[in-house]
Protein backbone atom coordinates (compact mmCIF):
# COMPACT_ATOMS: atom_id res chain seq x y z
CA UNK A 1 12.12 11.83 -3.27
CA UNK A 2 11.18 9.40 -6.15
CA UNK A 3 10.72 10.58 -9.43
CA UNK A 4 7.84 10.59 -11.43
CA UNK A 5 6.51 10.02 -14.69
CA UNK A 6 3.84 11.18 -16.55
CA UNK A 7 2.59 9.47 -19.97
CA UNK A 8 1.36 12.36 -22.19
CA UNK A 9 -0.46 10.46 -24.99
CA UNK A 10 3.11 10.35 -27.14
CA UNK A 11 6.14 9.53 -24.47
CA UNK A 12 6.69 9.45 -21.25
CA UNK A 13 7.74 12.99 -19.01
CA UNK A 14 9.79 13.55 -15.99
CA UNK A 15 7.52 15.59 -13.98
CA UNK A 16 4.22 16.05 -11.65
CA UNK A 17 1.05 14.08 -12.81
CA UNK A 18 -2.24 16.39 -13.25
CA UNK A 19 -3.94 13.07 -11.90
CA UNK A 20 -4.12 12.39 -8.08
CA UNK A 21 -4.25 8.67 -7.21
CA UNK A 22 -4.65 9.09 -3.56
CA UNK A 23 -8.30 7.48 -2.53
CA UNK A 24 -10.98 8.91 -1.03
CA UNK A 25 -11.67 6.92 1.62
CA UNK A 26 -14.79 6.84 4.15
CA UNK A 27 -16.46 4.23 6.67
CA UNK A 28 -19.88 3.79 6.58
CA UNK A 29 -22.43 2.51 8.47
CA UNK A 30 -25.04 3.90 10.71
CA UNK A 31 -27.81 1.85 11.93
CA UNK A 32 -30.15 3.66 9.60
CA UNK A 33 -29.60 4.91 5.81
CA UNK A 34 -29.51 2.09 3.33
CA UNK A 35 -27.29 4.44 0.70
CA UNK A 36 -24.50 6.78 1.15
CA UNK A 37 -22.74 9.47 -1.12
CA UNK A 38 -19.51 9.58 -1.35
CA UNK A 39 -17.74 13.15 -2.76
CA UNK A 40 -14.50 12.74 -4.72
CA UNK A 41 -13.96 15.88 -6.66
CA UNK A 42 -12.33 14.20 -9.48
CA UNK A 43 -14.08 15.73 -11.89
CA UNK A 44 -14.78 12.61 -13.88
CA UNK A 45 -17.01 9.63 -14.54
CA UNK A 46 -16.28 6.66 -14.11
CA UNK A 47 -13.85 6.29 -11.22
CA UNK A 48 -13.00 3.03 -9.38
CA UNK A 49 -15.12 2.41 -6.35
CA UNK A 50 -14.02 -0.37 -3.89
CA UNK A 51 -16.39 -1.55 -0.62
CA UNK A 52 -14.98 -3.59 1.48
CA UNK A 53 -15.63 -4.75 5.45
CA UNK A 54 -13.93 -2.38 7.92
CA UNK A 55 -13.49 -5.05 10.10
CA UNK A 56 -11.00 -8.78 9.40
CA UNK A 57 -11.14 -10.30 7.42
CA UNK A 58 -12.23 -7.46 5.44
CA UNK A 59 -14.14 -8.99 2.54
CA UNK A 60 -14.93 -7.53 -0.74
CA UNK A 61 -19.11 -6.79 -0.74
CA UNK A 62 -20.93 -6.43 -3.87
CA UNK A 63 -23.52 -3.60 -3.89
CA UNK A 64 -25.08 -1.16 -5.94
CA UNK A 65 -22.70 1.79 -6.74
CA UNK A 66 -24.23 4.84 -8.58
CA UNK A 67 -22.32 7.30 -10.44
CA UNK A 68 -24.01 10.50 -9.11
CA UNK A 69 -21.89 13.03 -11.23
CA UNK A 70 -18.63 13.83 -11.79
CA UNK A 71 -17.86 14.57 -8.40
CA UNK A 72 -20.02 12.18 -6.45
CA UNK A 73 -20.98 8.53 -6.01
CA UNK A 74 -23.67 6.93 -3.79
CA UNK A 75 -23.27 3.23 -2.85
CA UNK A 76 -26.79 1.58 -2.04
CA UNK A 77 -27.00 -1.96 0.20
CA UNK A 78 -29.98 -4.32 0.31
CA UNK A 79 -30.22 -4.05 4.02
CA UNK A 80 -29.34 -1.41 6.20
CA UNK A 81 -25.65 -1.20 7.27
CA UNK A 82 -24.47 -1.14 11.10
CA UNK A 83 -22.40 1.87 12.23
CA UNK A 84 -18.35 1.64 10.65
CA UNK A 85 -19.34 -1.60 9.23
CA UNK A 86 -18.44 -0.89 5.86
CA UNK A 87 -15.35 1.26 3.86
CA UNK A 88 -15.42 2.92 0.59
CA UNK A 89 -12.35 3.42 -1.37
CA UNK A 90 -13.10 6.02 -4.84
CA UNK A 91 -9.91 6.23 -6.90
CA UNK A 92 -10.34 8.12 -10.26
C-alpha cells in the first residue's frame, strides 16, 4: 500500500488525509433540462468542477457552473444537452 502524507499547516504527517480527492463523477444529458445539479457532499465552496464531452475526442466545454451550496453544484448550457452527451467531474 503507498503511504501517505498529510500537510497539517506546519509539516508534513505520515497518515490518512481528512480530504477525499476521489471525483464525483456523472454523465449528463437528456434531451430536455438545460441545467443539472450535481451533489458532492464536500462540505465546501468552491470545489473544482470539470465538463467535458463523454464521447472522443472528449473536449473541454465552457458553461455556466453555479455553486449551489456547500454540497451541491448545478451546471447550466445555452442549449439543451442530448442524452450522455456531457460528463461532470466535482473534485473539492
Amino acid at each position: 500500500a503507498a503511504a501517505v502524507f498529510t500537510w497539517d499547516g506546519t509539516e508534513w504527517k505520515l497518515g490518512a488525509s481528512t480530504t477525499s480527492f476521489i471525483p464525483v463523477v456523472s454523465v449528463i444529458g437528456d434531451d430536455v433540462a438545460q441545467s443539472f445539479v450535481i451533489v458532492h457532499n464536500f462540505g465546501k465552496r468552491p470545489v473544482r468542477v470539470l465538463v467535458y464531452e463523454t464521447a472522443s475526442p472528449f473536449e473541454q466545454v465552457n458553461t455556466t457552473v453555479e455553486f449551489t451550496s456547500v454540497d451541491s453544484v448545478t451546471v447550466v448550457f445555452g442549449v439543451v444537452p442530448t442524452i450522455g452527451e456531457f460528463t461532470v467531474e466535482v473534485l473539492p
